[in-house]
PDB file of N, CA and C in Angstrom:
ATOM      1  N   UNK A   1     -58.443  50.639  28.082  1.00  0.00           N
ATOM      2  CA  UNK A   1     -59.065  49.579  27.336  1.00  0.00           C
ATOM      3  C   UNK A   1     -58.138  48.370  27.384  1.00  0.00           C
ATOM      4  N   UNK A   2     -58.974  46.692  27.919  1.00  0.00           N
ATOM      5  CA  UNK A   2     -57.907  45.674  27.975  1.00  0.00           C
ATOM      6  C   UNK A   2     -57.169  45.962  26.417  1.00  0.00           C
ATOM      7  N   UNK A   3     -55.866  45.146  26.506  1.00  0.00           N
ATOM      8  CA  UNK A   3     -54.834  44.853  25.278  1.00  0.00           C
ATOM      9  C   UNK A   3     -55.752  43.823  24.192  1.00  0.00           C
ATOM     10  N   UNK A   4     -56.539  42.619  25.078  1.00  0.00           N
ATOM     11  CA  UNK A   4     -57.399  41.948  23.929  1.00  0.00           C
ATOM     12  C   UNK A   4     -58.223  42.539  23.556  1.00  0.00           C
ATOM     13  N   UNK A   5     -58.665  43.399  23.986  1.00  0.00           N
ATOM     14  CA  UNK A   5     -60.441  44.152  23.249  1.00  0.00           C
ATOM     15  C   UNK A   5     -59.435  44.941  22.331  1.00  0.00           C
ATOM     16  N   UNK A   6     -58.222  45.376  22.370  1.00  0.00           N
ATOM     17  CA  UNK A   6     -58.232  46.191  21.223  1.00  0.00           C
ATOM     18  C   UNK A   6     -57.289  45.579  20.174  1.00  0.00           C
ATOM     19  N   UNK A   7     -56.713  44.007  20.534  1.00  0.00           N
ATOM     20  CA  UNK A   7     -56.476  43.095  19.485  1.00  0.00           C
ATOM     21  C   UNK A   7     -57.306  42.657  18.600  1.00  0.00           C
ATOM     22  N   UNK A   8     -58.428  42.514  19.475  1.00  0.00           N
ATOM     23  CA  UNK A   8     -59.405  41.828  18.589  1.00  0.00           C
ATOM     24  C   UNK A   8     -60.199  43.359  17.436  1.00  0.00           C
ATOM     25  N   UNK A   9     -60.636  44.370  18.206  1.00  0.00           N
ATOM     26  CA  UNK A   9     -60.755  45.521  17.322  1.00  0.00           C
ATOM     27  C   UNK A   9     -59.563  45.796  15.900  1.00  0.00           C
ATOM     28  N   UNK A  10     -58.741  45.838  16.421  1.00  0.00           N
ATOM     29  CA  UNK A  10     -57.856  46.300  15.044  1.00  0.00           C
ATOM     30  C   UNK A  10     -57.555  44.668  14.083  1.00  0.00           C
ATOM     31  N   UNK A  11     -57.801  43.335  14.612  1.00  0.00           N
ATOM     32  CA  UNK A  11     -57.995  42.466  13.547  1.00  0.00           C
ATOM     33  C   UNK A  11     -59.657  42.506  13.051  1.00  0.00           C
ATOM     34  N   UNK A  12     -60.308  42.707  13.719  1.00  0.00           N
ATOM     35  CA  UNK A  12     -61.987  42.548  12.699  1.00  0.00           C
ATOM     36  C   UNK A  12     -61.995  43.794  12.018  1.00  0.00           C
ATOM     37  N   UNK A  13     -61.168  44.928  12.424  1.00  0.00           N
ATOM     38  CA  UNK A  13     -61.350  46.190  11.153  1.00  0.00           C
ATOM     39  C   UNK A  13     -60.612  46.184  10.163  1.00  0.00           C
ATOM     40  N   UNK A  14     -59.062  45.438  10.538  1.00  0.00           N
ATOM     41  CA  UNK A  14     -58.093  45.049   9.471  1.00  0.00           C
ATOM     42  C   UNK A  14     -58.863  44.082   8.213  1.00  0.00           C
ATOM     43  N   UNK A  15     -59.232  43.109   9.017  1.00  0.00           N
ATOM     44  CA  UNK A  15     -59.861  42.303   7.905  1.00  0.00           C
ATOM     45  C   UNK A  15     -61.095  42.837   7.410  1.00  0.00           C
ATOM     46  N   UNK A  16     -61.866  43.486   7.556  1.00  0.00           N
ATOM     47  CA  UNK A  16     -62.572  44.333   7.102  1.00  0.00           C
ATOM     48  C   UNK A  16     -61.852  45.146   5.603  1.00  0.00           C
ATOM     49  N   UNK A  17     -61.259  45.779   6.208  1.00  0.00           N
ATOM     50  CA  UNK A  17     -60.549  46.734   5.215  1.00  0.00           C
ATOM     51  C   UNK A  17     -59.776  45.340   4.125  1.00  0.00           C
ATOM     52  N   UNK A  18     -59.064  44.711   4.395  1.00  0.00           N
ATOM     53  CA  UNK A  18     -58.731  43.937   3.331  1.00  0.00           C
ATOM     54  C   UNK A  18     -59.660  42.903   2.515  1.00  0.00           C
ATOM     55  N   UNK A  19     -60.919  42.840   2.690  1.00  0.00           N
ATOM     56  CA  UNK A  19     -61.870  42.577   2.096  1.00  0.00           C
ATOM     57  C   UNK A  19     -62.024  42.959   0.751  1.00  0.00           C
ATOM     58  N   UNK A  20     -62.021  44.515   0.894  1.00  0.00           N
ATOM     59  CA  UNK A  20     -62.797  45.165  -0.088  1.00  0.00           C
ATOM     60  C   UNK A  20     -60.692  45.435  -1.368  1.00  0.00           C
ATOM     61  N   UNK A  21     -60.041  45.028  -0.963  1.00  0.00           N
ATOM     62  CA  UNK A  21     -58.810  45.427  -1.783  1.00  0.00           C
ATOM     63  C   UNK A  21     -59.026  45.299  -2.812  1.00  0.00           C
ATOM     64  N   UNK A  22     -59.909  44.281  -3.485  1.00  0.00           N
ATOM     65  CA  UNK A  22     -60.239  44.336  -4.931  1.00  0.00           C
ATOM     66  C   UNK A  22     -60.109  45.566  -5.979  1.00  0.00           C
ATOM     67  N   UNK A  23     -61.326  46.036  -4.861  1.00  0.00           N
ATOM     68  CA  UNK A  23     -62.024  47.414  -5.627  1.00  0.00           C
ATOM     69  C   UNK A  23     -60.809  48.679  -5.209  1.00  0.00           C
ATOM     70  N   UNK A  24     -59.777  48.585  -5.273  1.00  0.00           N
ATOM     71  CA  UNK A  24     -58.814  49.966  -4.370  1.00  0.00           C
ATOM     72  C   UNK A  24     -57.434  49.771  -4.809  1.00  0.00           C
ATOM     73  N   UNK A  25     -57.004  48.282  -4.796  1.00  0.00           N
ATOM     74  CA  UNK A  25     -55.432  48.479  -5.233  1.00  0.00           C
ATOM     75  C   UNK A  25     -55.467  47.850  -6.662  1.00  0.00           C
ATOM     76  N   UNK A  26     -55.230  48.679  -7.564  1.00  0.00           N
ATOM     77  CA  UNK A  26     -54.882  48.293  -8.782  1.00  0.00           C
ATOM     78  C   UNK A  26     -53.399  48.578  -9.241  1.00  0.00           C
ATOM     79  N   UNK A  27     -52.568  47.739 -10.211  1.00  0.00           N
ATOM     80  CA  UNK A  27     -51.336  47.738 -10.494  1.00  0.00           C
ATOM     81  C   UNK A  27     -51.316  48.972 -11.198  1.00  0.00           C
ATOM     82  N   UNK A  28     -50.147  49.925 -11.084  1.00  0.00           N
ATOM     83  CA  UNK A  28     -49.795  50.863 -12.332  1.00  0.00           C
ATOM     84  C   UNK A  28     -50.284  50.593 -13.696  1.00  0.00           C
ATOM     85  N   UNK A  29     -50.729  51.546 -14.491  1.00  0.00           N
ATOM     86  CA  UNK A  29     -51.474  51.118 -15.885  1.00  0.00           C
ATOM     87  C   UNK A  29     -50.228  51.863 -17.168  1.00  0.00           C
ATOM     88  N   UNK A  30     -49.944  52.899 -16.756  1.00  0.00           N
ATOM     89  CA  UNK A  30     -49.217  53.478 -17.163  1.00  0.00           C
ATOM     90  C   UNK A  30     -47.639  54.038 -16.922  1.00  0.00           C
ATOM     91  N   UNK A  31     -46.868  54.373 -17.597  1.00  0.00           N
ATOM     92  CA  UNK A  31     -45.237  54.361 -17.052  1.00  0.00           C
ATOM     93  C   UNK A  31     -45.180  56.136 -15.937  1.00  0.00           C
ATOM     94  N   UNK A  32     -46.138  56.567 -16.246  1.00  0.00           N
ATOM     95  CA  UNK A  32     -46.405  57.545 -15.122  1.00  0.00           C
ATOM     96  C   UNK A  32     -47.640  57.497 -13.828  1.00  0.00           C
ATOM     97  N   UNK A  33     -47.736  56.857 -14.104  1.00  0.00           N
ATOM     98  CA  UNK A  33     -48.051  55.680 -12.467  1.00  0.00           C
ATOM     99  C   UNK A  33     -47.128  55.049 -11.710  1.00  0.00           C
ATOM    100  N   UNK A  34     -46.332  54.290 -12.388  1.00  0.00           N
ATOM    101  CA  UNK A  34     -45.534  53.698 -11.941  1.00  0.00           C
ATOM    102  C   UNK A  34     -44.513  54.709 -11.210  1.00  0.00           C
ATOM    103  N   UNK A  35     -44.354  56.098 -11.772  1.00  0.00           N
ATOM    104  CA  UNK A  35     -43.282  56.755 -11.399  1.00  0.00           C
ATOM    105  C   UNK A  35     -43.946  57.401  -9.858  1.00  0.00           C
ATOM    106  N   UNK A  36     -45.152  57.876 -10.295  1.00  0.00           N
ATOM    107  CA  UNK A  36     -45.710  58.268  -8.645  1.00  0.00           C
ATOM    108  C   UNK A  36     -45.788  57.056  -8.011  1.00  0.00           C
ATOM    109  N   UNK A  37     -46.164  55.863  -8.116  1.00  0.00           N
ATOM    110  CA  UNK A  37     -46.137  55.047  -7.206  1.00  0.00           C
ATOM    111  C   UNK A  37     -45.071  54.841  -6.584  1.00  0.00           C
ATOM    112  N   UNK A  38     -43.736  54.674  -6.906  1.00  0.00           N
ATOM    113  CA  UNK A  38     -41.996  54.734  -6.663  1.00  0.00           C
ATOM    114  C   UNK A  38     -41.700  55.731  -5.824  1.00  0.00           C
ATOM    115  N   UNK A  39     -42.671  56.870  -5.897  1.00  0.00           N
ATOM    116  CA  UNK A  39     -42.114  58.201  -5.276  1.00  0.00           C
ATOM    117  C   UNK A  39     -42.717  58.699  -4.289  1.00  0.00           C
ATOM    118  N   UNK A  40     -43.821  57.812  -4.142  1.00  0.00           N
ATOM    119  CA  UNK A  40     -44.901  57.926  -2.826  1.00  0.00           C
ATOM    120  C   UNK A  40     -45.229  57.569  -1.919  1.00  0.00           C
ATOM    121  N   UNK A  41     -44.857  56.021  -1.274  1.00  0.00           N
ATOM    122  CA  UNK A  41     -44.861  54.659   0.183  1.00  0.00           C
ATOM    123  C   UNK A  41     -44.462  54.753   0.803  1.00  0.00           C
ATOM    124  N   UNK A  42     -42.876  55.229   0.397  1.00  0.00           N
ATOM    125  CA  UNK A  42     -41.407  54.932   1.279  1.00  0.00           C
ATOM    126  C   UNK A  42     -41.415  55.163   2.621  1.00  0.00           C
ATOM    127  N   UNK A  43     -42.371  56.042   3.432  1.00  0.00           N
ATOM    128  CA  UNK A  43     -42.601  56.460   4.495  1.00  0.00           C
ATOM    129  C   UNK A  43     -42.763  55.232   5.686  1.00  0.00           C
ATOM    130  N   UNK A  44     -43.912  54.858   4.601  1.00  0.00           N
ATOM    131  CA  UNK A  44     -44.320  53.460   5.980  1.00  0.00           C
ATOM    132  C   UNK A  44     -43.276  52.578   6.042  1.00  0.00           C
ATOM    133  N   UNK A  45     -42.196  52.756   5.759  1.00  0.00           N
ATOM    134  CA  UNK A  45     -41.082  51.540   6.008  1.00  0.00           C
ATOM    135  C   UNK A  45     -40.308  51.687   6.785  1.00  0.00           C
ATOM    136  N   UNK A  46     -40.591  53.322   7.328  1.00  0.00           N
ATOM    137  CA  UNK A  46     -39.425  53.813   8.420  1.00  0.00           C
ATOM    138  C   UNK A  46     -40.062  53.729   9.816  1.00  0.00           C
ATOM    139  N   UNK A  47     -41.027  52.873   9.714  1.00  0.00           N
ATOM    140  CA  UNK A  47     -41.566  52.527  11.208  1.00  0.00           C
ATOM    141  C   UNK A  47     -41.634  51.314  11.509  1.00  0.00           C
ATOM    142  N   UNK A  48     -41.469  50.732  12.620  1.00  0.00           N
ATOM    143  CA  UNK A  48     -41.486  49.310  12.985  1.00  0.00           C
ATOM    144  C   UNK A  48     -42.909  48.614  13.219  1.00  0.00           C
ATOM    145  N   UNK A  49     -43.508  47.459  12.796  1.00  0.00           N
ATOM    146  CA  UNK A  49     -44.686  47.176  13.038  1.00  0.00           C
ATOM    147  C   UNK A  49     -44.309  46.380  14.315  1.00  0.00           C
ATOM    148  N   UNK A  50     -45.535  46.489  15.340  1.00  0.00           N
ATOM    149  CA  UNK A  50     -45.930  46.027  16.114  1.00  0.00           C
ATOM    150  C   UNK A  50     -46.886  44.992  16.465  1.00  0.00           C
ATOM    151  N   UNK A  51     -46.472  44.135  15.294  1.00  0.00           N
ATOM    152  CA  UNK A  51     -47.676  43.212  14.979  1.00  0.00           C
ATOM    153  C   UNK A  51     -47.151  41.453  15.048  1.00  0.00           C
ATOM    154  N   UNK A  52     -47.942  40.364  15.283  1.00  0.00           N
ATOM    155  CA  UNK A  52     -46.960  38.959  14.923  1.00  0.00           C
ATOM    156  C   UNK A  52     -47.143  38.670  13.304  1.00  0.00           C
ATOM    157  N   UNK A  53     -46.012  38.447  12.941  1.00  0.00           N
ATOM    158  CA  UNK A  53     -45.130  38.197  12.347  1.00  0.00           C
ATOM    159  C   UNK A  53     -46.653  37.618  10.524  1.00  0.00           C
ATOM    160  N   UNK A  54     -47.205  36.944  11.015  1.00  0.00           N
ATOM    161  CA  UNK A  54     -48.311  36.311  10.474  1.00  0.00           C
ATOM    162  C   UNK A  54     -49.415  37.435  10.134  1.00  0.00           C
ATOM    163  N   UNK A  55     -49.397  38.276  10.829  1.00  0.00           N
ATOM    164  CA  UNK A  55     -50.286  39.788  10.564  1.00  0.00           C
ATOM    165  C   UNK A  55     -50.186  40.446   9.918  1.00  0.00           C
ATOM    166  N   UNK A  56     -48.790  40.619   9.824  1.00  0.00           N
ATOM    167  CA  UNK A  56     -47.632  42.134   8.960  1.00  0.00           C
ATOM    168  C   UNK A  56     -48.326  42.142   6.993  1.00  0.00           C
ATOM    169  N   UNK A  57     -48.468  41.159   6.749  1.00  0.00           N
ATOM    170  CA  UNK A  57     -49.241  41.326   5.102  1.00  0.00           C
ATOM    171  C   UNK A  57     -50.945  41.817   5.630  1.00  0.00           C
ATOM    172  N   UNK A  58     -51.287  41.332   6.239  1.00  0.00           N
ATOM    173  CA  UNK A  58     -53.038  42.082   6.336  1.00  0.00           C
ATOM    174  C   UNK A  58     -52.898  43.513   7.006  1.00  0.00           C
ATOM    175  N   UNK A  59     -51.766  44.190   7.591  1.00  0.00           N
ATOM    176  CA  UNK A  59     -51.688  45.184   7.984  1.00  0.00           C
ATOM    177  C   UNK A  59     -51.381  45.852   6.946  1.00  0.00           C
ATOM    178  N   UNK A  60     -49.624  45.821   6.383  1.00  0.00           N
ATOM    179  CA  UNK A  60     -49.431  46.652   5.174  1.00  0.00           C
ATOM    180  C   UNK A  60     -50.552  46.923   3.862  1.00  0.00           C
ATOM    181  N   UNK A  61     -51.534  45.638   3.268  1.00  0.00           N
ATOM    182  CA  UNK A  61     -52.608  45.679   2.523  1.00  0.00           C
ATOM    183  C   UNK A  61     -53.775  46.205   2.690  1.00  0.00           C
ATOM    184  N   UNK A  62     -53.782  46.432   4.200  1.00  0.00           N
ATOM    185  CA  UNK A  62     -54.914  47.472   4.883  1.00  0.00           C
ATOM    186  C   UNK A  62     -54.643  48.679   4.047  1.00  0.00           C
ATOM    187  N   UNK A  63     -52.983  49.090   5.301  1.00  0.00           N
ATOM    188  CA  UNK A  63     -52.818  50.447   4.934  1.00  0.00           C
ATOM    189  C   UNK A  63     -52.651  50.859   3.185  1.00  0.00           C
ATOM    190  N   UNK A  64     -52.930  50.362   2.452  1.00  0.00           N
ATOM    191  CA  UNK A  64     -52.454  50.621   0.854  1.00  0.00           C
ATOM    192  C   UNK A  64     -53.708  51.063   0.697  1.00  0.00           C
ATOM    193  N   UNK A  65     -54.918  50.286   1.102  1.00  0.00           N
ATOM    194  CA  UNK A  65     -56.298  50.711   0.827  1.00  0.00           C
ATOM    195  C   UNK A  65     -56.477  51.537   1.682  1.00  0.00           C
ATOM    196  N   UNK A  66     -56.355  51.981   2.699  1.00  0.00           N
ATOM    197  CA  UNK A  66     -56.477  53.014   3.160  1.00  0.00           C
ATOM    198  C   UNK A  66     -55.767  54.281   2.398  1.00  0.00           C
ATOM    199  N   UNK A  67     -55.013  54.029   2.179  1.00  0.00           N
ATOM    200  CA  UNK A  67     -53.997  55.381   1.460  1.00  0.00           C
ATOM    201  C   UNK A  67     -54.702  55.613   0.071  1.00  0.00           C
ATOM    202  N   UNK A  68     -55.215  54.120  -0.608  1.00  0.00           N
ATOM    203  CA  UNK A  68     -55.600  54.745  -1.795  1.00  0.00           C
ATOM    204  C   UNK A  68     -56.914  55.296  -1.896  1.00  0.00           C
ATOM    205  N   UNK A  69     -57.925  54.692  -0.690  1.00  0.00           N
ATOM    206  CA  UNK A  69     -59.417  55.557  -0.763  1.00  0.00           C
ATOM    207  C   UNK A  69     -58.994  56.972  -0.293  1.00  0.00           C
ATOM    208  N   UNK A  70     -58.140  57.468   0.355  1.00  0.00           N
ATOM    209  CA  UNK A  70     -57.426  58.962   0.755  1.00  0.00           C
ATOM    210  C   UNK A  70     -57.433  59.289  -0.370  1.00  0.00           C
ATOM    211  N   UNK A  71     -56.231  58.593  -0.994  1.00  0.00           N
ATOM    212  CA  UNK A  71     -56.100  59.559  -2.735  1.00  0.00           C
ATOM    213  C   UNK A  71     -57.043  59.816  -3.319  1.00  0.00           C
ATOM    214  N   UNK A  72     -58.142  59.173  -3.616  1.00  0.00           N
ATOM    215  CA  UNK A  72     -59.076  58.835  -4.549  1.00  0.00           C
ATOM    216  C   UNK A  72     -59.863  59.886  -3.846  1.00  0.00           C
ATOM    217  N   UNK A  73     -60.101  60.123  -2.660  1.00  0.00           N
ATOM    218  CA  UNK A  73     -61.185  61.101  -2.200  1.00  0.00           C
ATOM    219  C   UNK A  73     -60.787  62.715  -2.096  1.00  0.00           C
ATOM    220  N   UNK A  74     -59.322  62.960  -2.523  1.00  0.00           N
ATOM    221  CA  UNK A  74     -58.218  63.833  -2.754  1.00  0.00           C
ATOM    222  C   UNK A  74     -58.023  64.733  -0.916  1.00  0.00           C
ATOM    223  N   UNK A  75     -57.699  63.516  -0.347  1.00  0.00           N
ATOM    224  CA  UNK A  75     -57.320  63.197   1.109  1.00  0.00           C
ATOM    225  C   UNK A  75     -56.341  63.643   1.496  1.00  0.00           C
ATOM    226  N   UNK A  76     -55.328  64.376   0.720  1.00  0.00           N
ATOM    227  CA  UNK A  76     -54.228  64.052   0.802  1.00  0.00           C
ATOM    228  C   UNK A  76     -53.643  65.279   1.580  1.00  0.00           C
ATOM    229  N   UNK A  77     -52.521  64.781   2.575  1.00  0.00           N
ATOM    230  CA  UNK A  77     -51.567  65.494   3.697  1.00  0.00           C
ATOM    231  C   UNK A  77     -50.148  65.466   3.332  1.00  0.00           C
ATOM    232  N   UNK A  78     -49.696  66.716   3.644  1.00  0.00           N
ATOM    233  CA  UNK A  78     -48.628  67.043   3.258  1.00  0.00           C
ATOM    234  C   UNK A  78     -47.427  66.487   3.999  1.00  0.00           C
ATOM    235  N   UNK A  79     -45.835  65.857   3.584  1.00  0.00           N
ATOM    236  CA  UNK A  79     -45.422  65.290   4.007  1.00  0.00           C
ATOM    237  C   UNK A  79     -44.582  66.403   5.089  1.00  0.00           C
ATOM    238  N   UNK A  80     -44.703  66.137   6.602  1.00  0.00           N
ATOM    239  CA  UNK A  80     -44.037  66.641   7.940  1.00  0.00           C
ATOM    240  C   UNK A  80     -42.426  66.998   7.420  1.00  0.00           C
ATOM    241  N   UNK A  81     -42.258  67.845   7.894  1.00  0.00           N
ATOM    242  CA  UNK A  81     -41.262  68.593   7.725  1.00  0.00           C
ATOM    243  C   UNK A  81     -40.627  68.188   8.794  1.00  0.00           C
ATOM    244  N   UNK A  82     -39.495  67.755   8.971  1.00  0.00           N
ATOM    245  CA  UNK A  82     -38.416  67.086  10.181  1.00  0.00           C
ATOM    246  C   UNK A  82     -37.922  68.331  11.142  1.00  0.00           C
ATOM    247  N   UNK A  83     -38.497  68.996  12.018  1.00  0.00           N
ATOM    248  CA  UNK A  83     -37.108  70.059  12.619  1.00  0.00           C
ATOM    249  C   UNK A  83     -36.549  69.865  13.335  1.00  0.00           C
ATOM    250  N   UNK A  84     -35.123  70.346  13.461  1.00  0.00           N
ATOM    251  CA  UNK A  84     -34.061  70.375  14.266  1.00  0.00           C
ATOM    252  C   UNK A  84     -34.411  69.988  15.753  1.00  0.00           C
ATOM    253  N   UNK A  85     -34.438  69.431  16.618  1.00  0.00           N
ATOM    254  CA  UNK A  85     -34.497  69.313  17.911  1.00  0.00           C
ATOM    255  C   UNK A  85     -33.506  71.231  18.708  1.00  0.00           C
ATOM    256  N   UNK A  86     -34.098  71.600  19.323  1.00  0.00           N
ATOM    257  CA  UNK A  86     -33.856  73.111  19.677  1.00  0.00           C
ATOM    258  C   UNK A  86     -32.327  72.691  20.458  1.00  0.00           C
ATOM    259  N   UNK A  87     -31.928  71.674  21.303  1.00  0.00           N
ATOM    260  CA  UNK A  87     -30.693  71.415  21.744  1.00  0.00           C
ATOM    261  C   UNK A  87     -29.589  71.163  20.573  1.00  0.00           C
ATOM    262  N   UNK A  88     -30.082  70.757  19.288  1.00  0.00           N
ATOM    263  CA  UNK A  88     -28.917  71.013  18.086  1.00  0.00           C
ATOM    264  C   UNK A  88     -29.016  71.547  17.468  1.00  0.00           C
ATOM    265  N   UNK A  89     -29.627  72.680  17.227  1.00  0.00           N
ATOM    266  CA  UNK A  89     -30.000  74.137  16.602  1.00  0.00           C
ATOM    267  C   UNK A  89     -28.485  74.388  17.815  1.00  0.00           C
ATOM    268  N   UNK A  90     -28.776  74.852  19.153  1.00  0.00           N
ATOM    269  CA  UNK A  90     -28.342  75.949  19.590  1.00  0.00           C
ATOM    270  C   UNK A  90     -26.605  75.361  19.537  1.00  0.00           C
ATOM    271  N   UNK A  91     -26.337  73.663  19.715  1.00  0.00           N
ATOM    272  CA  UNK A  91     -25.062  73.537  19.477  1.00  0.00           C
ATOM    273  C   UNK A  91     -24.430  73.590  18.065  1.00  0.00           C
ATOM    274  N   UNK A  92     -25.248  73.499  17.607  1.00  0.00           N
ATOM    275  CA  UNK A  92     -24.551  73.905  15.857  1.00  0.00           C
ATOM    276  C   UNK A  92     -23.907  75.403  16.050  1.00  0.00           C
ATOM    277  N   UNK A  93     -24.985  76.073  16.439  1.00  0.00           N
ATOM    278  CA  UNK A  93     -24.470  77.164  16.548  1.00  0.00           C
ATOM    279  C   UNK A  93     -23.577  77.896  17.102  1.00  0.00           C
ATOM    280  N   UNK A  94     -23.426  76.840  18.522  1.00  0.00           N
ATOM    281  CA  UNK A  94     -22.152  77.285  19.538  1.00  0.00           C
ATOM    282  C   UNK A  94     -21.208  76.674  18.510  1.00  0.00           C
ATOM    283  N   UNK A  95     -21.164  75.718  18.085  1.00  0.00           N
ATOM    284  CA  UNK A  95     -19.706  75.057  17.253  1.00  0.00           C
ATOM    285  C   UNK A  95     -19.276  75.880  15.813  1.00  0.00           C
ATOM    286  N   UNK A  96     -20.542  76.628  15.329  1.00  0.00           N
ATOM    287  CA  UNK A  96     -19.604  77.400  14.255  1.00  0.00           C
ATOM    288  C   UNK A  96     -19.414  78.633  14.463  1.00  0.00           C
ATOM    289  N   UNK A  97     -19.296  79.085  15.948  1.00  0.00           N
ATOM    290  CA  UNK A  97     -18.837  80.456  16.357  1.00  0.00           C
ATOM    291  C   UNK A  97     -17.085  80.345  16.311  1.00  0.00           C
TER     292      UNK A  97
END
């Protein structure tokens, strides 16, 4: 698929999705909201966007509404478990022989 057909796809669905933010992101109401909210994002920050510079707020405000119609529809995926790459498994192991 050209690179513009799918620029232009992921901005008319982005803006799509940030349309409706009204109805989806609401501020913490309570001091235990606030605490799951603190304890729940951090993820998407450990990836680099690939986007210009002018995009990066209609992307991140996408993904919030996306994450919160997930919650709300009880969507929810469990966070990936990191494993060892099998080449430092086996040298850990040669090094504490």
């Amino acid at each position: 698929m050209p690179r513009s057909t799918v620029h232009r796809i992921v901005h008319r669905v982005t803006e799509e999705v940030v349309a409706i933010r009204h109805k989806v992101i609401h501020l913490p109401k309570t001091p235990e909201d606030l605490v799951a909210v603190t304890h729940g994002f951090r993820a998407i920050f450990l990836q680099a966007l690939e986007v210009h510079h002018t995009f990066v707020p209609h992307v991140i405000t996408a993904c919030a509404i996306l994450h919160n119609i997930c919650l709300g529809a009880d969507d929810i995926m469990a966070p990936e478990e990191e494993d060892e790459p099998e080449d430092d498994v086996e040298e850990k192991e040669h090094l504490e022989c």
